[in-house]
C-alpha atoms as a PDB file:
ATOM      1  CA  UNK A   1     -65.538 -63.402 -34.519  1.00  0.00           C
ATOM      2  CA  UNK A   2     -64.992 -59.508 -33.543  1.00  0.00           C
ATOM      3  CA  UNK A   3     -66.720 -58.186 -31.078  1.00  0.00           C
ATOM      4  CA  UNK A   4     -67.261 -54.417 -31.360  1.00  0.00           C
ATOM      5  CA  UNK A   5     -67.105 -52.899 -28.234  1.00  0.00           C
ATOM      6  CA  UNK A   6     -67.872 -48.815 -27.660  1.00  0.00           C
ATOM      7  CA  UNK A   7     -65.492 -46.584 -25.865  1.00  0.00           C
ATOM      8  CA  UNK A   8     -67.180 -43.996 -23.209  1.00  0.00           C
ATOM      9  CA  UNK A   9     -66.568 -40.465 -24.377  1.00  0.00           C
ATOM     10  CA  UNK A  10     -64.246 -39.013 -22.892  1.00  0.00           C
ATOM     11  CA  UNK A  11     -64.832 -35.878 -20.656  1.00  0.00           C
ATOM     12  CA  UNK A  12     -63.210 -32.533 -21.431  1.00  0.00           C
ATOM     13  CA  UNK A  13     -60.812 -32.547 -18.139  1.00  0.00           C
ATOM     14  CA  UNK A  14     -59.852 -35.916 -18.748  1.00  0.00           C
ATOM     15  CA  UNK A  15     -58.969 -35.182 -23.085  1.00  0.00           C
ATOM     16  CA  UNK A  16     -57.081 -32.137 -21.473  1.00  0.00           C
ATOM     17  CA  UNK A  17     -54.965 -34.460 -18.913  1.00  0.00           C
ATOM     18  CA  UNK A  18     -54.296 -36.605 -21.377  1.00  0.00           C
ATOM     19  CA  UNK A  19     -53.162 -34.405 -24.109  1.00  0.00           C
ATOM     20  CA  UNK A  20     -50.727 -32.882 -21.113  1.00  0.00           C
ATOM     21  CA  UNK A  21     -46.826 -33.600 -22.464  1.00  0.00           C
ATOM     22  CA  UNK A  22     -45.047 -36.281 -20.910  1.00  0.00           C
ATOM     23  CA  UNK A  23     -41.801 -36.961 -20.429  1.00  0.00           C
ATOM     24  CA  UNK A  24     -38.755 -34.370 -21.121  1.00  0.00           C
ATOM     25  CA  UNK A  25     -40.818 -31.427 -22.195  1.00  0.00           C
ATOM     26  CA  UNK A  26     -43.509 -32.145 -19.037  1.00  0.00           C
ATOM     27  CA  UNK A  27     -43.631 -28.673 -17.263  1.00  0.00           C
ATOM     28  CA  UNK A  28     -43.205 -30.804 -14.310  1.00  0.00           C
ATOM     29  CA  UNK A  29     -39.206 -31.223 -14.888  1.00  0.00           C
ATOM     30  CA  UNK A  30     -38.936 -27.677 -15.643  1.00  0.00           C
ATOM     31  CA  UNK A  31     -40.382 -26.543 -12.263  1.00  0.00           C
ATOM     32  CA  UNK A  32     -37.438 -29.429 -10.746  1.00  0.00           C
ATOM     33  CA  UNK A  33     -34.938 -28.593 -12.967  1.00  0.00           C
ATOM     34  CA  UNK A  34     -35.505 -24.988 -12.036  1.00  0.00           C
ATOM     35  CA  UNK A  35     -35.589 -25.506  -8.065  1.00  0.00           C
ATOM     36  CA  UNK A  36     -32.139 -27.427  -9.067  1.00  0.00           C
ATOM     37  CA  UNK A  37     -30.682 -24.577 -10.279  1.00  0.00           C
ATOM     38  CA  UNK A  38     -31.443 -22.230  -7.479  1.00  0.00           C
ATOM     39  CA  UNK A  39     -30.465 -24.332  -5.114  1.00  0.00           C
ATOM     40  CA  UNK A  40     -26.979 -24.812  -6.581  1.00  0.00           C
ATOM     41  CA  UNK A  41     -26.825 -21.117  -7.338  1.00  0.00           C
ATOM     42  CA  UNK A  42     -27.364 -20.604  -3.671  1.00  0.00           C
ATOM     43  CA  UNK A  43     -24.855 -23.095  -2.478  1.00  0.00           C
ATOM     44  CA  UNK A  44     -22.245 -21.863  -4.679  1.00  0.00           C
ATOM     45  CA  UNK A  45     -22.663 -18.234  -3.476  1.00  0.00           C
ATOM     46  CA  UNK A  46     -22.658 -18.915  -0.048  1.00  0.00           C
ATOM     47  CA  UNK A  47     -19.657 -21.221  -0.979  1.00  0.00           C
ATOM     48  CA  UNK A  48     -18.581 -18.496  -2.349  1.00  0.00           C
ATOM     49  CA  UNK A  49     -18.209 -16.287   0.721  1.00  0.00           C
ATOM     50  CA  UNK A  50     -16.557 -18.205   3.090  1.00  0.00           C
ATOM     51  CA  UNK A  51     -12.967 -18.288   4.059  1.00  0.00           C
ATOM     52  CA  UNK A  52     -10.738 -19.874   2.123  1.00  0.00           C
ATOM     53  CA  UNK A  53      -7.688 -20.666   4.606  1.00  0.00           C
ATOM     54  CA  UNK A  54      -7.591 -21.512   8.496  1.00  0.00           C
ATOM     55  CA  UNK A  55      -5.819 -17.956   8.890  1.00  0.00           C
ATOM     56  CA  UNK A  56      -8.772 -16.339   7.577  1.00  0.00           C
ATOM     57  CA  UNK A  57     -10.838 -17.626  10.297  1.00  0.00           C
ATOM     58  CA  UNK A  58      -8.558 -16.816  12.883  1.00  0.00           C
ATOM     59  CA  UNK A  59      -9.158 -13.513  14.870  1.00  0.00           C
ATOM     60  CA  UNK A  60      -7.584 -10.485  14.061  1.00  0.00           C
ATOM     61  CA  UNK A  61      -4.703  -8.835  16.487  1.00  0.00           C
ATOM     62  CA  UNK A  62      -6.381  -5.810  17.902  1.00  0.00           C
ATOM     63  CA  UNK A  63      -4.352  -3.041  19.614  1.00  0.00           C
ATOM     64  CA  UNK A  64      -4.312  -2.495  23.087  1.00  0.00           C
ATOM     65  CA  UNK A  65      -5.540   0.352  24.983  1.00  0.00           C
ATOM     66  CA  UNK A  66      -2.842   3.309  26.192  1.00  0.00           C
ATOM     67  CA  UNK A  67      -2.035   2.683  29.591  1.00  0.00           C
ATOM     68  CA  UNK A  68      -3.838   4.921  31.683  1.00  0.00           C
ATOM     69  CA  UNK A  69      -1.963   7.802  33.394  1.00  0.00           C
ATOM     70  CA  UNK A  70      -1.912   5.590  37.106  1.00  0.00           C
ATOM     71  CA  UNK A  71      -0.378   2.980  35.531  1.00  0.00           C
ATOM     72  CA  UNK A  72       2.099   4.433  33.745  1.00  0.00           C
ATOM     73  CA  UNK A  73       3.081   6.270  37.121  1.00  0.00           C
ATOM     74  CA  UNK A  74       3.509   2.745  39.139  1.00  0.00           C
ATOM     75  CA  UNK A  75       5.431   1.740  36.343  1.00  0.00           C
ATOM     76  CA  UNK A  76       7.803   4.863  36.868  1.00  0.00           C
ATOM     77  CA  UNK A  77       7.868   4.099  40.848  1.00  0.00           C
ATOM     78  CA  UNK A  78       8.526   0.405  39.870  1.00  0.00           C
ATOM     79  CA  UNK A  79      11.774   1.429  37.535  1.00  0.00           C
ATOM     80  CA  UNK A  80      12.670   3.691  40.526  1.00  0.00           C
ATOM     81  CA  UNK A  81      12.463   1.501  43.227  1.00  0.00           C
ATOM     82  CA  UNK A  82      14.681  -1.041  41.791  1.00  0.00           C
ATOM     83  CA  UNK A  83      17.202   0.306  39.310  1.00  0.00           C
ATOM     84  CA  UNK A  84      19.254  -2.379  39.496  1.00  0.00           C
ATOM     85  CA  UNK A  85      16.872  -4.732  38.313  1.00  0.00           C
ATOM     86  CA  UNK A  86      15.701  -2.455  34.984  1.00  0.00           C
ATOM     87  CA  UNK A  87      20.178  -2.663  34.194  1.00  0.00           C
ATOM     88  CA  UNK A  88      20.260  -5.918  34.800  1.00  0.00           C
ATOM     89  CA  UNK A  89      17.470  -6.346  32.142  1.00  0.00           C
ATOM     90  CA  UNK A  90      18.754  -4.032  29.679  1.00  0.00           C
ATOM     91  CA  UNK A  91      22.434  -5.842  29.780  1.00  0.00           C
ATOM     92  CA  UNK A  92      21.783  -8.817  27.852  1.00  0.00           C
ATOM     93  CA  UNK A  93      19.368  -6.667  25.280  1.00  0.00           C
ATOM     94  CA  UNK A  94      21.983  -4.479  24.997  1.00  0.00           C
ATOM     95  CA  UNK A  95      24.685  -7.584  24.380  1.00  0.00           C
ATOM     96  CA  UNK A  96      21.540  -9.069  21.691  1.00  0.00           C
ATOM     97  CA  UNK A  97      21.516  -6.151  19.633  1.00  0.00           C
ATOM     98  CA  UNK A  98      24.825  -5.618  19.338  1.00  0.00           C
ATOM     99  CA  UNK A  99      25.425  -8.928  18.288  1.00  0.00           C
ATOM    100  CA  UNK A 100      23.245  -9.132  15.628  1.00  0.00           C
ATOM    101  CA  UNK A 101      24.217  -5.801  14.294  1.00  0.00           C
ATOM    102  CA  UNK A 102      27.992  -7.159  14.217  1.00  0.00           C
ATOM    103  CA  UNK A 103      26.377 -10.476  12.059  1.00  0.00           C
ATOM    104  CA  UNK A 104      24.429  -8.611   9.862  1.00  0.00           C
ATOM    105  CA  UNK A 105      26.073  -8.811   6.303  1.00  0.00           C
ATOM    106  CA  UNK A 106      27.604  -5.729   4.569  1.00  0.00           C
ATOM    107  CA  UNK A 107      25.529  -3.977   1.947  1.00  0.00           C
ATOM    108  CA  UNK A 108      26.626  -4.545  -1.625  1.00  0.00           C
ATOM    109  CA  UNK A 109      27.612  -1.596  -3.397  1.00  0.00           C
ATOM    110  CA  UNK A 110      26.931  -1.695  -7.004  1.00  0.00           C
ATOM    111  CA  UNK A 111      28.365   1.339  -9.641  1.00  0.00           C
ATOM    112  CA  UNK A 112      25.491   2.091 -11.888  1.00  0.00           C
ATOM    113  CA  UNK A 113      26.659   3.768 -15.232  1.00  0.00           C
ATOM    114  CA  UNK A 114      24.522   6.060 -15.876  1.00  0.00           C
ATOM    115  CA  UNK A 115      24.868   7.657 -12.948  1.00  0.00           C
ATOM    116  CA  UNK A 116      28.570   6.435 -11.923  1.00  0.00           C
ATOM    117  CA  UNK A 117      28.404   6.923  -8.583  1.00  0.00           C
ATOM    118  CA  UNK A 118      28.296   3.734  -6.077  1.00  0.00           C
ATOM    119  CA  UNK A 119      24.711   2.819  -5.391  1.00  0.00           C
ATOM    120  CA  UNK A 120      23.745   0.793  -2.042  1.00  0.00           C
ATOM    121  CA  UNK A 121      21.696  -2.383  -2.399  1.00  0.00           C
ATOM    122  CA  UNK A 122      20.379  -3.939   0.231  1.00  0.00           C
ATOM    123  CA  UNK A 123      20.501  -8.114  -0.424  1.00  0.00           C
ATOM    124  CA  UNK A 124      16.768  -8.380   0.779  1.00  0.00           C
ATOM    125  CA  UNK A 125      16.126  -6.125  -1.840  1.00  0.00           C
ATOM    126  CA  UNK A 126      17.698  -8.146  -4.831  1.00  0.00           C
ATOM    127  CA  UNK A 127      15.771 -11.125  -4.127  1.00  0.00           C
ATOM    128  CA  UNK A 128      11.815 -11.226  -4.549  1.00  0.00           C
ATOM    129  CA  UNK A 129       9.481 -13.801  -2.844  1.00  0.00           C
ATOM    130  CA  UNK A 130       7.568 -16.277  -4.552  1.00  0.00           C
ATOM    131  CA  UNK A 131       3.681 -14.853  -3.656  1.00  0.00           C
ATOM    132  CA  UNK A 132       2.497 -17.880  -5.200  1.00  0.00           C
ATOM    133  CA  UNK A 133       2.956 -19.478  -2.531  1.00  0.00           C
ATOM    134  CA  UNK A 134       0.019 -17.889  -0.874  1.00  0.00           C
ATOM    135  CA  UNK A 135      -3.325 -19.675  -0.873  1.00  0.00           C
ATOM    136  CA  UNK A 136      -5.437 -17.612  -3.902  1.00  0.00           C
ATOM    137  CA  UNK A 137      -2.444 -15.632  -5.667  1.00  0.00           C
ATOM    138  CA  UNK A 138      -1.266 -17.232  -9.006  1.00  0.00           C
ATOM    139  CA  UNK A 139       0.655 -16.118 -11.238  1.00  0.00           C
ATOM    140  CA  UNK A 140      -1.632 -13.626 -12.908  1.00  0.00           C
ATOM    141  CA  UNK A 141      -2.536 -11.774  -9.523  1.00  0.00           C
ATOM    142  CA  UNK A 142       1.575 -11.834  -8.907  1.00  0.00           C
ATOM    143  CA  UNK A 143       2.701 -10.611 -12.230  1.00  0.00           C
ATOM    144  CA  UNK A 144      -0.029  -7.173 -10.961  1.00  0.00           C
ATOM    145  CA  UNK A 145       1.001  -7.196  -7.514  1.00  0.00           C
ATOM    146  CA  UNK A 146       4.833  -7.194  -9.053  1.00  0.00           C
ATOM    147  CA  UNK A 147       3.772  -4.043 -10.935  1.00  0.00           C
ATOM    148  CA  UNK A 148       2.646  -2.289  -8.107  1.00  0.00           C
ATOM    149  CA  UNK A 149       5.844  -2.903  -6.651  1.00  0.00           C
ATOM    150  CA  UNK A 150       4.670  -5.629  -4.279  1.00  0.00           C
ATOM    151  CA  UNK A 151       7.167  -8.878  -4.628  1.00  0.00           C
ATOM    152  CA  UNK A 152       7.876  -9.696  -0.838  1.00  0.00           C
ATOM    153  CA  UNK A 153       5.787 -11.197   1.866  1.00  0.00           C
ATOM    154  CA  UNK A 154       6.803  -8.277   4.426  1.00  0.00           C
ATOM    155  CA  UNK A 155       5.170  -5.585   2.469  1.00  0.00           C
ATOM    156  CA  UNK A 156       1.851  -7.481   1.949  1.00  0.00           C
ATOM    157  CA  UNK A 157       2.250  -8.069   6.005  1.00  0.00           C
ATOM    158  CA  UNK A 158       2.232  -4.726   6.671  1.00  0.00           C
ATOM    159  CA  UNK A 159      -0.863  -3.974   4.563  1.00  0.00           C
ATOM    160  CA  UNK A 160      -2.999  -1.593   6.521  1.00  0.00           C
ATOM    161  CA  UNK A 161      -6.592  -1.682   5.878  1.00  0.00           C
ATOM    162  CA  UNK A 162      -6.324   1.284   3.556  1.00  0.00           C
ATOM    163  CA  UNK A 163      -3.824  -0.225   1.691  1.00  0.00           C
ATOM    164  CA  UNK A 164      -5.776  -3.203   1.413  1.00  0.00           C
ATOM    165  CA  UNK A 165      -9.083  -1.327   0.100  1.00  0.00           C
ATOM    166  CA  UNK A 166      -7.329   0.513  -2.125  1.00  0.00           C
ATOM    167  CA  UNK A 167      -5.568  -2.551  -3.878  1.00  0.00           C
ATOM    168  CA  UNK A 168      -8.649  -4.779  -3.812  1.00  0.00           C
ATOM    169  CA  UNK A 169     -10.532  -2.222  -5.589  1.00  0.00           C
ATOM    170  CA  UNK A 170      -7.670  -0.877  -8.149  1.00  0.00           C
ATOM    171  CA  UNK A 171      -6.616  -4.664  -9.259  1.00  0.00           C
ATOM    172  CA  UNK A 172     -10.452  -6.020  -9.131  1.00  0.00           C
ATOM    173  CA  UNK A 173      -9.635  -8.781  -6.465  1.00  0.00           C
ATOM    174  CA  UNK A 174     -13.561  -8.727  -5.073  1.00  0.00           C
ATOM    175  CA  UNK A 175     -12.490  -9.119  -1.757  1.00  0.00           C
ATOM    176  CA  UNK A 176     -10.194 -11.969  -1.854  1.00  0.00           C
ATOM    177  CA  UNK A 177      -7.619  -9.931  -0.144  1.00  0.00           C
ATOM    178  CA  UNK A 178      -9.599 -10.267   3.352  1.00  0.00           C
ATOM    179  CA  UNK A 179     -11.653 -13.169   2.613  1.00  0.00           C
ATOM    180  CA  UNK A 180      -8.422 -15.437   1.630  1.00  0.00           C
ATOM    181  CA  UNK A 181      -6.073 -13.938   4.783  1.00  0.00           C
ATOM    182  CA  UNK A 182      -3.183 -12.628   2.476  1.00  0.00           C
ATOM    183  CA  UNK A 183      -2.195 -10.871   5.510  1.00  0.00           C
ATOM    184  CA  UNK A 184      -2.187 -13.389   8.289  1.00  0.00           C
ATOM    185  CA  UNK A 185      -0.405 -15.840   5.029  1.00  0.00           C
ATOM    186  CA  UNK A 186       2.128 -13.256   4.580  1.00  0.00           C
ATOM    187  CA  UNK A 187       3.061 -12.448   8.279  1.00  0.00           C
ATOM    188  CA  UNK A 188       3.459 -16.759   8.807  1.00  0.00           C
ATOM    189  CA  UNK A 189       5.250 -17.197   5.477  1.00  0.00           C
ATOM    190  CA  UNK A 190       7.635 -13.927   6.168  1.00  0.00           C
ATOM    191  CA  UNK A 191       8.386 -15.307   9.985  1.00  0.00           C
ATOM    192  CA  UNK A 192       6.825 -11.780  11.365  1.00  0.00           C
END
């Protein structure tokens, strides 16, 4: 026995929300899958932007003020009022310096031949630093920074802001210079 039953006809809103795709190619996962992407485009570039190292986030040194003129003139009344005190500091600075300048090694004299005359060398200046070391130099960014003449962690610590804009911009570095510390890095790693 069959029993022949008739479907209702279908109104047009309903055909249409039926017909609607379903599934992977529903427009529904490309509005998610594009709200997705912006979101992790967004995180990234904020990511992005932030320091990379703790010395990056520390403040920068700022220079103090000159001494006004008063001050200055106290500090002369202070040095005359007690001149034995001001030689009694300068002594053992005095005994410091000249120690150190006995200790400090020899330069190495080196004959080049095409000139042939003796050539000084100082022995910082035969060895270079490893700036890989540094948090965001690798070996590509060293091999340019070697070709500008940069190999030592006391030159990139006395980096002046200049120095610093002109180098970010002429090697391409985006910023990294500033936003990575190399400065702060190089002044811990070079004991300054």
């Amino acid at each position: 026995m069959t029993v022949d039953a008739k479907l209702p006809e279908l109104d047009d809103a309903t055909a249409k929300a039926l017909r609607l795709p379903v599934g992977f190619t529903s427009p529904l996962w490309l509005m998610i899958g594009s709200a997705a992407m912006v979101g992790a485009a967004f995180f990234w570039a904020t990511k992005w932007m932030q320091p990379a190292t703790v010395d990056a986030l520390a403040p920068t040194a700022k220079l103090l003020p000159k001494p006004e003129p008063e001050v200055e003139a106290a500090i002369e009344k202070a040095a005359e009022a007690a001149p034995e005190l001001v030689e009694a500091a300068v002594e053992p600075v005095v005994e410091v310096v000249e120690a150190l300048i006995e200790a400090m090694p020899e330069p190495e004299v080196v004959f080049d031949p095409v000139i042939e005359a003796p050539v000084f060398v100082e022995p910082a200046a035969l060895e270079a630093d490893d700036l890989t070391v540094m948090t965001g130099i690798g070996p590509k960014v060293a091999a340019m920074l070697a070709d500008k003449g940069v190999t030592r962690f006391a030159q990139i610590a006395a980096w002046s802001e200049d120095e610093i804009a002109a180098l970010d911009k002429e090697l391409k570095l985006m910023g990294r210079i500033g936003r990575e510390a190399w400065v702060a890095q190089a002044k811990r790693l070079a004991g300054v």
